[in-house]
C-alpha atoms as a PDB file:
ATOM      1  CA  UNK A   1       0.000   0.000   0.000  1.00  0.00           C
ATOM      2  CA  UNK A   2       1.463   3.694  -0.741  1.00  0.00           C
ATOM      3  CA  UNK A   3       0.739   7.021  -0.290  1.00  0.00           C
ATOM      4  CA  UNK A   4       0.366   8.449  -3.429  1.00  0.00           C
ATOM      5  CA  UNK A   5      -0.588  12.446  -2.974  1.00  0.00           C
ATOM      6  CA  UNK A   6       0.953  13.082   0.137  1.00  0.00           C
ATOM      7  CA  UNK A   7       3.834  11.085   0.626  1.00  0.00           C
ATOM      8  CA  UNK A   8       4.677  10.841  -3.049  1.00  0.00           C
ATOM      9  CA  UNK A   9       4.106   8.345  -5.668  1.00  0.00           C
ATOM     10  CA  UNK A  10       5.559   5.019  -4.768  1.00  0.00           C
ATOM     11  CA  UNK A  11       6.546   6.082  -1.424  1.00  0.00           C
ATOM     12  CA  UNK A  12       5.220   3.644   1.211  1.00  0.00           C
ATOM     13  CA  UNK A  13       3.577   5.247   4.315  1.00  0.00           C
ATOM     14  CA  UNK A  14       5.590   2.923   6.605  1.00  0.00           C
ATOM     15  CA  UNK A  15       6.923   4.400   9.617  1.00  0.00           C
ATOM     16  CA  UNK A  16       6.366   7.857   8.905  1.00  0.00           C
ATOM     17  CA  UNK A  17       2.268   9.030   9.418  1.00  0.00           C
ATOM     18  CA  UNK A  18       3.457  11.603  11.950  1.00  0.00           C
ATOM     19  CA  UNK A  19       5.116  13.621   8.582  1.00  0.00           C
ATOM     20  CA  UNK A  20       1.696  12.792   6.800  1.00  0.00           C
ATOM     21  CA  UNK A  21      -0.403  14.514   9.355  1.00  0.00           C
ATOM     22  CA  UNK A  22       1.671  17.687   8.562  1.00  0.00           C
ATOM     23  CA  UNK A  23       0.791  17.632   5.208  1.00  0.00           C
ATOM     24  CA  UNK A  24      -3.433  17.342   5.402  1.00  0.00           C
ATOM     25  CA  UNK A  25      -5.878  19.792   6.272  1.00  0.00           C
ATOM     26  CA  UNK A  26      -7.157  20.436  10.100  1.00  0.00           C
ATOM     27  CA  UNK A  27      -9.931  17.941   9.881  1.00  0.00           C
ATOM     28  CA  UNK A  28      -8.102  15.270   8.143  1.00  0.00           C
ATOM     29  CA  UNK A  29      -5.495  15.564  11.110  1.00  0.00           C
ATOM     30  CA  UNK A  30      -7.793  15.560  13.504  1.00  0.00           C
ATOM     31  CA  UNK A  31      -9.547  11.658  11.905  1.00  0.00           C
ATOM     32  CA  UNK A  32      -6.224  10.443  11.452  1.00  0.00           C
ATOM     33  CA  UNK A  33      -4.997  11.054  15.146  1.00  0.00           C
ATOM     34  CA  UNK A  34      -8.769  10.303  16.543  1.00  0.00           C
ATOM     35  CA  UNK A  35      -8.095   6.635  15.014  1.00  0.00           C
ATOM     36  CA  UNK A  36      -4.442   6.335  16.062  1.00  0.00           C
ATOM     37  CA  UNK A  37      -5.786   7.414  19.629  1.00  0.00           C
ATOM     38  CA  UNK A  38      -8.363   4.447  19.814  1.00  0.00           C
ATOM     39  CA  UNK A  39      -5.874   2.099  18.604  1.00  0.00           C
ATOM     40  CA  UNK A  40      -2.878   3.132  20.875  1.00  0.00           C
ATOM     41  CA  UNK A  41      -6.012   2.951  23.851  1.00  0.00           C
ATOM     42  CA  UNK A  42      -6.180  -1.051  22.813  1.00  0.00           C
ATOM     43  CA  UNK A  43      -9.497  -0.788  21.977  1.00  0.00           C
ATOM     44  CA  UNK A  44     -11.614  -3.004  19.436  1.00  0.00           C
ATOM     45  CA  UNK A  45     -12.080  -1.743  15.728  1.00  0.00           C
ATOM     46  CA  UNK A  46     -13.723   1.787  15.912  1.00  0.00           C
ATOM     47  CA  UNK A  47     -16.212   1.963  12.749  1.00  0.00           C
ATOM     48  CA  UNK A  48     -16.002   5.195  10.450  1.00  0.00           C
ATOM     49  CA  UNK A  49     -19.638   6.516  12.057  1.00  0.00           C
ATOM     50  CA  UNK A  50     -18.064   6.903  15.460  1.00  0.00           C
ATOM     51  CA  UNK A  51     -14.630   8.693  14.247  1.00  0.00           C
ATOM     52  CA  UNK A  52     -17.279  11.146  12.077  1.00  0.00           C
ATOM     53  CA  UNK A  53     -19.377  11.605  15.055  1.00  0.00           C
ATOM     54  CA  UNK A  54     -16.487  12.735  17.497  1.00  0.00           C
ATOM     55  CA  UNK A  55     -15.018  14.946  14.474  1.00  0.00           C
ATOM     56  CA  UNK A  56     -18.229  16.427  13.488  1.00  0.00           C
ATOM     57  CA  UNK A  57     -17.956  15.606   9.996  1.00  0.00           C
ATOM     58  CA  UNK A  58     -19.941  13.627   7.691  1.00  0.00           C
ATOM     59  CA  UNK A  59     -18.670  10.080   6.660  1.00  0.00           C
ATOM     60  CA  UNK A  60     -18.847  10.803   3.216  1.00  0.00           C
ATOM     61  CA  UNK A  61     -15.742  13.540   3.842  1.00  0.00           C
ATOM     62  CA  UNK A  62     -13.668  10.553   5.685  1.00  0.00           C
ATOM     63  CA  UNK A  63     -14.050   8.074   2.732  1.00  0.00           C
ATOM     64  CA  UNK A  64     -12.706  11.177   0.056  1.00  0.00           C
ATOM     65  CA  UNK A  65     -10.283  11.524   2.584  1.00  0.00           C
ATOM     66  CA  UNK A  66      -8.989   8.118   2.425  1.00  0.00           C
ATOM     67  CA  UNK A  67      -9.082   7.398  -0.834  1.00  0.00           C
ATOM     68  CA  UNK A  68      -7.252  10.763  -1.774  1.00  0.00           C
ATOM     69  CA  UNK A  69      -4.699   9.166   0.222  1.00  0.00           C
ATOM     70  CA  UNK A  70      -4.432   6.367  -2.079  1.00  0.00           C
ATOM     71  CA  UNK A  71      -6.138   3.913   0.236  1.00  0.00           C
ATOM     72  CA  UNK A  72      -9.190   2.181  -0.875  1.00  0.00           C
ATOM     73  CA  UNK A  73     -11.573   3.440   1.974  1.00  0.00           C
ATOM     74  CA  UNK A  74     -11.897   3.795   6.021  1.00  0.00           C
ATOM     75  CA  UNK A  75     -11.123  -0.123   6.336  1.00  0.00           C
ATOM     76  CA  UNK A  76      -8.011   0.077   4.870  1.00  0.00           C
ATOM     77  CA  UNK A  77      -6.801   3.231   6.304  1.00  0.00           C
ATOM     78  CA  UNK A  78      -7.095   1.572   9.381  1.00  0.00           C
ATOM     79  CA  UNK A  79      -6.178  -1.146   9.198  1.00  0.00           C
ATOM     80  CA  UNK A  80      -2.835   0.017   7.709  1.00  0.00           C
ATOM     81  CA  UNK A  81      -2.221   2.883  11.148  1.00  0.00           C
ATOM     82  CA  UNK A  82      -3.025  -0.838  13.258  1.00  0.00           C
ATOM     83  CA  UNK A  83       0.135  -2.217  11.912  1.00  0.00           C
ATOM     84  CA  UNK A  84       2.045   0.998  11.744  1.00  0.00           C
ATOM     85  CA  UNK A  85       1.434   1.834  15.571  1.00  0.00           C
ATOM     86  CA  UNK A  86       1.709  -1.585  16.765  1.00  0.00           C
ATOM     87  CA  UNK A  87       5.285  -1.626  15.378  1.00  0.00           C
ATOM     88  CA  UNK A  88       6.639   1.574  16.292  1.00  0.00           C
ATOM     89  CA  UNK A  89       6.220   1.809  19.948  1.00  0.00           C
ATOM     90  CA  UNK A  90       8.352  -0.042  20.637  1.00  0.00           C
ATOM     91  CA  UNK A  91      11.011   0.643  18.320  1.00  0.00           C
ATOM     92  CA  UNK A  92      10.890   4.345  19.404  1.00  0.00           C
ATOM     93  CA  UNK A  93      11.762   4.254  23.054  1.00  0.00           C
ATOM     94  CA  UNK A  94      14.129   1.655  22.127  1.00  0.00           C
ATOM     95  CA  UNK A  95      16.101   3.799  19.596  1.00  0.00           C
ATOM     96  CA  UNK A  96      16.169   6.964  22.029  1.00  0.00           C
ATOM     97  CA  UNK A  97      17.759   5.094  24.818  1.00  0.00           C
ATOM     98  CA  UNK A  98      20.230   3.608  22.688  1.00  0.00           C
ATOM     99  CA  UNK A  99      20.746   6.586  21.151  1.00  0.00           C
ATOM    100  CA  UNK A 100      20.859   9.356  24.019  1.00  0.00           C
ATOM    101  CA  UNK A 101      23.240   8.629  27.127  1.00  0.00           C
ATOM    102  CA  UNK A 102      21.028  10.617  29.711  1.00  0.00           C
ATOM    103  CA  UNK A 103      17.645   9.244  28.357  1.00  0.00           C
ATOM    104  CA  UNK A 104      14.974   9.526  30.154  1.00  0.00           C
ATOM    105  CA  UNK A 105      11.218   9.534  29.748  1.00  0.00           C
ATOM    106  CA  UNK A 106      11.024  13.204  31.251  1.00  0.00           C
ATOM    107  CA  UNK A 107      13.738  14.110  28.877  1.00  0.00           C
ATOM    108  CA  UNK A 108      11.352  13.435  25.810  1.00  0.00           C
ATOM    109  CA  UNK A 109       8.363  14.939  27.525  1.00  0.00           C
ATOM    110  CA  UNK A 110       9.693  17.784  28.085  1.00  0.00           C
ATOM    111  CA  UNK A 111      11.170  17.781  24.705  1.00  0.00           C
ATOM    112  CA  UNK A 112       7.382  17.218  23.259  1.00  0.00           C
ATOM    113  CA  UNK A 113       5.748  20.028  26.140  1.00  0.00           C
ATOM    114  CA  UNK A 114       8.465  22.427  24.893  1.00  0.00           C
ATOM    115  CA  UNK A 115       7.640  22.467  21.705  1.00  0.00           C
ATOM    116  CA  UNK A 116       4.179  22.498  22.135  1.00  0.00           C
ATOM    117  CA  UNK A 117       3.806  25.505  24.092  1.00  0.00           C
ATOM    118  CA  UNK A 118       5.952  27.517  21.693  1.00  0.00           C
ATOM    119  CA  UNK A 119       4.887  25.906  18.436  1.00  0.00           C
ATOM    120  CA  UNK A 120       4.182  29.839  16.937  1.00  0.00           C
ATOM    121  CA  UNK A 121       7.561  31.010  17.706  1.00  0.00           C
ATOM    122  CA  UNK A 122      10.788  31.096  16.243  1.00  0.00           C
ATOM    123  CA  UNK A 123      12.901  28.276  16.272  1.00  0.00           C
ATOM    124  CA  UNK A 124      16.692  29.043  15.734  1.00  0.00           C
ATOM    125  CA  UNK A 125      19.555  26.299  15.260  1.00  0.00           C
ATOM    126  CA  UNK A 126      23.617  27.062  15.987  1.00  0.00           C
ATOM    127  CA  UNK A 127      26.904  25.108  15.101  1.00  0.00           C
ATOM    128  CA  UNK A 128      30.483  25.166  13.906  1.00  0.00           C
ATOM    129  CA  UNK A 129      31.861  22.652  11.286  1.00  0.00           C
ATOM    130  CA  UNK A 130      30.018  19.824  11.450  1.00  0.00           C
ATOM    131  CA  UNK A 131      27.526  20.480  13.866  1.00  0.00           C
ATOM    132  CA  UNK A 132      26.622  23.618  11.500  1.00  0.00           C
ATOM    133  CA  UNK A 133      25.542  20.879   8.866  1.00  0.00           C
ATOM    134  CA  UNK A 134      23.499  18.582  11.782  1.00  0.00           C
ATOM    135  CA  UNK A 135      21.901  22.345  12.525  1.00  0.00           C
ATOM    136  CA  UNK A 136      20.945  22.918   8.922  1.00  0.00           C
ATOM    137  CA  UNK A 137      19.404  19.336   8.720  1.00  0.00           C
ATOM    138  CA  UNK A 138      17.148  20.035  12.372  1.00  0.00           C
ATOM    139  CA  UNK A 139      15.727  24.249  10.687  1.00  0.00           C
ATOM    140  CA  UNK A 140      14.954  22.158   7.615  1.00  0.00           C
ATOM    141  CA  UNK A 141      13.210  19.453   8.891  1.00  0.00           C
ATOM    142  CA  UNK A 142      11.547  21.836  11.595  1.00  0.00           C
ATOM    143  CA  UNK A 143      10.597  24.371   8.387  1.00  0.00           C
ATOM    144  CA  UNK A 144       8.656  21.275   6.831  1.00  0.00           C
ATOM    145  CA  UNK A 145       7.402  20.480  10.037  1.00  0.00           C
ATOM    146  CA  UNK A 146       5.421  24.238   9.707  1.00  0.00           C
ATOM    147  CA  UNK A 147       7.927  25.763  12.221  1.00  0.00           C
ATOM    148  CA  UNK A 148       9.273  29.344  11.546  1.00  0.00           C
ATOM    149  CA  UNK A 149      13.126  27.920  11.410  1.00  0.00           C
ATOM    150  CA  UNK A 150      16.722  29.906  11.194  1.00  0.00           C
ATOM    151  CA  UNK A 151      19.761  28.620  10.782  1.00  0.00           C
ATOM    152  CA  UNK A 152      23.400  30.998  10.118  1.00  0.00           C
ATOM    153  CA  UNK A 153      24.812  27.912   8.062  1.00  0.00           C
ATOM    154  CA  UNK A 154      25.954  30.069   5.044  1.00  0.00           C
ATOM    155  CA  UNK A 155      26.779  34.469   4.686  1.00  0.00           C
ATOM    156  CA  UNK A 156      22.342  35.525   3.310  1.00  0.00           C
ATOM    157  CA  UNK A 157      21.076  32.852   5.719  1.00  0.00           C
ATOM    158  CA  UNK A 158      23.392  34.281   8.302  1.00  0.00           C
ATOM    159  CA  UNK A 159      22.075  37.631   8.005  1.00  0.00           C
ATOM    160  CA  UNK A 160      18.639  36.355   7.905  1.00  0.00           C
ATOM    161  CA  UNK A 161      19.769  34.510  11.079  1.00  0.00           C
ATOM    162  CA  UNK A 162      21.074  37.858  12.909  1.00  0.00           C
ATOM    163  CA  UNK A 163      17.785  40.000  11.556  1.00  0.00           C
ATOM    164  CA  UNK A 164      15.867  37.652  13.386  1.00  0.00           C
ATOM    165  CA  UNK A 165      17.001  37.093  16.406  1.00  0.00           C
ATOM    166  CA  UNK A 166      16.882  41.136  16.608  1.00  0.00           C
ATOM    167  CA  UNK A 167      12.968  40.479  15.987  1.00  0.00           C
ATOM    168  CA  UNK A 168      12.942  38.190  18.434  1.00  0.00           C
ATOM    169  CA  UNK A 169      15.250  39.615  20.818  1.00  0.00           C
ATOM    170  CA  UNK A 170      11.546  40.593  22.618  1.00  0.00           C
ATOM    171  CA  UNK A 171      10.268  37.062  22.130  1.00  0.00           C
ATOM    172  CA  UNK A 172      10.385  34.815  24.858  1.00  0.00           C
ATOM    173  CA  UNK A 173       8.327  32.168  23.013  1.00  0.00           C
ATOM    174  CA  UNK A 174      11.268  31.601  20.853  1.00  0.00           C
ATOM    175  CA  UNK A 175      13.670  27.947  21.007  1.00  0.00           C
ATOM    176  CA  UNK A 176      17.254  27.960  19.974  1.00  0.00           C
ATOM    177  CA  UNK A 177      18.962  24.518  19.042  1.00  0.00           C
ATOM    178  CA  UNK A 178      22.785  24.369  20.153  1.00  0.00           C
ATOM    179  CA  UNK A 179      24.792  21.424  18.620  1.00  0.00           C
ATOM    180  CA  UNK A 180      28.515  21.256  19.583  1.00  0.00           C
ATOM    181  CA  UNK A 181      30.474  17.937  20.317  1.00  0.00           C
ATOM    182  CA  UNK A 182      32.820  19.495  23.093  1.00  0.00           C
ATOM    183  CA  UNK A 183      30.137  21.716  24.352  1.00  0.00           C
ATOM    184  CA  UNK A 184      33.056  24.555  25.026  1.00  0.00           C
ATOM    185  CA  UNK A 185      32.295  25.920  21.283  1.00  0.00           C
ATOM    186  CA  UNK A 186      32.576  29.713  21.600  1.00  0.00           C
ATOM    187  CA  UNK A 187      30.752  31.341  18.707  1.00  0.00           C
ATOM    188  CA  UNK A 188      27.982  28.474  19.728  1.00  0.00           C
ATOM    189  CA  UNK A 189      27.990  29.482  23.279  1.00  0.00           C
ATOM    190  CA  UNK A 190      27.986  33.204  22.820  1.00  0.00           C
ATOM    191  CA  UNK A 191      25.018  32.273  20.310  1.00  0.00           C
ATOM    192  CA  UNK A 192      23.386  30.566  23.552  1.00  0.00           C
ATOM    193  CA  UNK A 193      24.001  33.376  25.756  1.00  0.00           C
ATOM    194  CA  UNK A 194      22.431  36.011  23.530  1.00  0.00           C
ATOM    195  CA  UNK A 195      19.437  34.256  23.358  1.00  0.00           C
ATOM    196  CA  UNK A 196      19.215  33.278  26.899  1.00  0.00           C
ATOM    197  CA  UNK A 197      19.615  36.628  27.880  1.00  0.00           C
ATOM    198  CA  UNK A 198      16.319  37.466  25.894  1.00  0.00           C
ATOM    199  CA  UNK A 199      14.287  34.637  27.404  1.00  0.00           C
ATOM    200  CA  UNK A 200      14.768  31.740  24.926  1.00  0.00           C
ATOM    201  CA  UNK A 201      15.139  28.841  25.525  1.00  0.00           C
ATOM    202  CA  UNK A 202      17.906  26.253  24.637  1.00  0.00           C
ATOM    203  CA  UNK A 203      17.388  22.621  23.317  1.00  0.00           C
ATOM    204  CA  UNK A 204      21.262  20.968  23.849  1.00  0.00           C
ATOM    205  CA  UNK A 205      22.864  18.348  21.626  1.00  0.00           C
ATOM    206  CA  UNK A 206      26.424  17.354  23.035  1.00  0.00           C
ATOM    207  CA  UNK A 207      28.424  14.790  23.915  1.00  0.00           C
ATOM    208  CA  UNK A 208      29.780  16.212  27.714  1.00  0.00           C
ATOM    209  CA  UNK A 209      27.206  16.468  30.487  1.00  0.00           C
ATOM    210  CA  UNK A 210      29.523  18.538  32.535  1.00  0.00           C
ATOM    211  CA  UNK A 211      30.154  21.247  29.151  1.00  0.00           C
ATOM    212  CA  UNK A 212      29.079  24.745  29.253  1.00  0.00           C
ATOM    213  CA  UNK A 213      26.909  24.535  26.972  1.00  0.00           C
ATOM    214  CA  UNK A 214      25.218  21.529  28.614  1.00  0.00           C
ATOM    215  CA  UNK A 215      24.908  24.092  31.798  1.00  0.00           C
ATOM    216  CA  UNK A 216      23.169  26.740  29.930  1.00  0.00           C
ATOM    217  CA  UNK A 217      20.824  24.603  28.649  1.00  0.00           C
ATOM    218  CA  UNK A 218      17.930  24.598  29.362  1.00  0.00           C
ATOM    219  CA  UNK A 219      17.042  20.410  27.932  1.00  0.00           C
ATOM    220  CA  UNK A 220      20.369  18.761  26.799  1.00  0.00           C
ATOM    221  CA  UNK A 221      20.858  15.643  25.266  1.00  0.00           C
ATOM    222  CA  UNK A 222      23.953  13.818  25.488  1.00  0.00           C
ATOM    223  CA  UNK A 223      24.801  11.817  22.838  1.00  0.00           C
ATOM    224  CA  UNK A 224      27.292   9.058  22.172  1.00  0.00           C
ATOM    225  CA  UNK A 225      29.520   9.816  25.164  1.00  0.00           C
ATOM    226  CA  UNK A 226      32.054   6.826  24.425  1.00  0.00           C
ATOM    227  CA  UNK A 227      35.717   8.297  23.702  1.00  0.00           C
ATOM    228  CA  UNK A 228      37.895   7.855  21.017  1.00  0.00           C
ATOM    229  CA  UNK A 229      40.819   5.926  21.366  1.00  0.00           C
ATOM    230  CA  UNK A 230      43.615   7.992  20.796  1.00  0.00           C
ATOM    231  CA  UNK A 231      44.099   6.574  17.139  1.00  0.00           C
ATOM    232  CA  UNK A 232      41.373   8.006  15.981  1.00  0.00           C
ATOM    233  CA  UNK A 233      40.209   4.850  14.974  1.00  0.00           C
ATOM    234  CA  UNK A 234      36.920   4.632  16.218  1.00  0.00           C
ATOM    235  CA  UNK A 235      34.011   6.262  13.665  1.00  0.00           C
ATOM    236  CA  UNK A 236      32.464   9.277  15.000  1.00  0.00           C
ATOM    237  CA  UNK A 237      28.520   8.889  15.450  1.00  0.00           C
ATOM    238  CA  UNK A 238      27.892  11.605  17.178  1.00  0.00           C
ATOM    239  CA  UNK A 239      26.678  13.765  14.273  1.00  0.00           C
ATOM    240  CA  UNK A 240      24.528  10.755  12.508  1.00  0.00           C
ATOM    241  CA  UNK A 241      22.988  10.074  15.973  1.00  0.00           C
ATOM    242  CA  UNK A 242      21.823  13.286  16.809  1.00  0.00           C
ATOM    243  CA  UNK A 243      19.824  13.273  13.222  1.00  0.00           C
ATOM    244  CA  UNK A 244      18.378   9.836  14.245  1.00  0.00           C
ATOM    245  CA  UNK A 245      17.603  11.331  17.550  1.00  0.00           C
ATOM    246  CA  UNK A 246      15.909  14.851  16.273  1.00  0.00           C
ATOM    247  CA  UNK A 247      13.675  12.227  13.521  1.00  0.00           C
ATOM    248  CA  UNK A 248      12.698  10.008  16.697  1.00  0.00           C
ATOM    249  CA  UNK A 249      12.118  12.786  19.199  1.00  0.00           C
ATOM    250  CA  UNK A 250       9.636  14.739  16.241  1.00  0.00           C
ATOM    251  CA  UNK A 251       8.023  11.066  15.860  1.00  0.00           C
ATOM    252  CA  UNK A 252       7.260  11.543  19.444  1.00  0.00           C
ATOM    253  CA  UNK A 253       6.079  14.722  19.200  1.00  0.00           C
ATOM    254  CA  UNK A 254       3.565  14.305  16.450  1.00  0.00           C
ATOM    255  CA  UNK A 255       2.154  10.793  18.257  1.00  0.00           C
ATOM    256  CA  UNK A 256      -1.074  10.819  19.788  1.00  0.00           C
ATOM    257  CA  UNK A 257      -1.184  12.644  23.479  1.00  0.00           C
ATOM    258  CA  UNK A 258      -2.263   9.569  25.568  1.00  0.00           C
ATOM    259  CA  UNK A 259      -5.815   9.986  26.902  1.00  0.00           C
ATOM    260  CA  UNK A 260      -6.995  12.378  29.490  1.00  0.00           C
ATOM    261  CA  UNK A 261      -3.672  14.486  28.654  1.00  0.00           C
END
């Protein structure tokens, strides 16, 4: 079974109906995550009358929906999220603590909360080298995620970057994502400061709990904290894991609140 208008012809809806949801109207969202909600509650097959009634729309608007989808009807939409959310659970928390050294369920919470409470502000990402590229990656997946997203990878973006954190220099609803292996990068750090001092707050990717910039933070995730050996030998994960982490963590965040949440 594929996707065929929103996830692009031939691409199979697998793993991924959190990115979906992004991409349908406000009622469609809302049938899509009323289903996942029954199913992640255990509950037996919900028919399409009852997902229509607590939507208030008409059942006739779920079936268009379903087929525009490129699923046959209601039956097989559900079906399909069944096997999707009984498989990724799991897989999810499992990733995330193999992934992030100080993982905890509070940790990704927050992570979600954060996010949630200032989903209309600015979101601003911050690196050197390396960790600039991992910062361009997290703006442009936050950009398609319908975040307002700034990164000062290259000289126009930069400047783009600096005009807007003047904007927002007055917006404490603002989030500004740090990565830096050592955690003692300065240009990072004095990014960090700046916006602290205007009441953002700071989202951490590092690899030392005990760095500065894991102290200013105000949620930091510490990734991969195994040394190298002194040859060098070892491959460096740290920048692939935190883009496995950022995909998991905004899988989390577009799941289903749990009941009575």
């Amino acid at each position: 079974m594929t996707c065929k208008t929103c996830c692009g012809k031939g691409t199979a809806m697998g793993d991924n109906y959190f990115l979906l949801t992004n991409l349908l109207s406000e009622d469609e969202r809302k049938v899509i995550t009323s289903i996942a909600s029954h199913i992640e509650r255990g509950e037996k097959r919900v028919g399409i009358q009852q997902i229509a009634n607590e939507n208030f729309l008409s059942t006739t608007s779920i079936i268009k929906m379903c087929k525009r989808l490129g699923f046959d009807g209601y039956s097989e939409l559900y079906y399909h999220l069944s096997r999707q959310l009984a498989s990724s659970g799991d897989r999810k928390t499992e990733n995330l603590t193999s992934l992030i050294d100080n993982y905890d369920d509070t940790l990704v919470d927050r992570f979600c909360s954060l996010l949630r409470e200032r989903r209309g502000g600015k979101m601003f990402t911050t690196g050197e080298g390396f960790s600039n590229i991992v910062g361009t990656y997290i703006m442009h997946r936050l950009a398609i995620c319908g975040f307002m997203a700034f990164n000062n990878v290259h000289f126009y973006d930069y400047m783009l970057f600096q005009e807007a954190q003047q904007r927002a220099d007055a917006d404490e609803s603002a989030i500004m994502f740090a990565v830096s292996q050592s955690g003692e990068t300065e240009p990072v750090l004095n990014d960090v400061r700046h916006a602290k001092q205007h009441g953002q707050r700071i989202i951490s990717f590092t690899r030392r709990i005990d760095s500065t910039l894991a102290q200013l933070s105000d949620l930091v995730f510490v990734v991969d904290g195994a040394k190298q050996t002194l040859a060098g030998s070892l491959p460096n994960l740290f920048f692939g894991h935190i883009i496995l982490i950022f995909e998991e963590l905004m899988a989390r965040f577009f799941s289903p609140e749990p009941a009575g949440q």
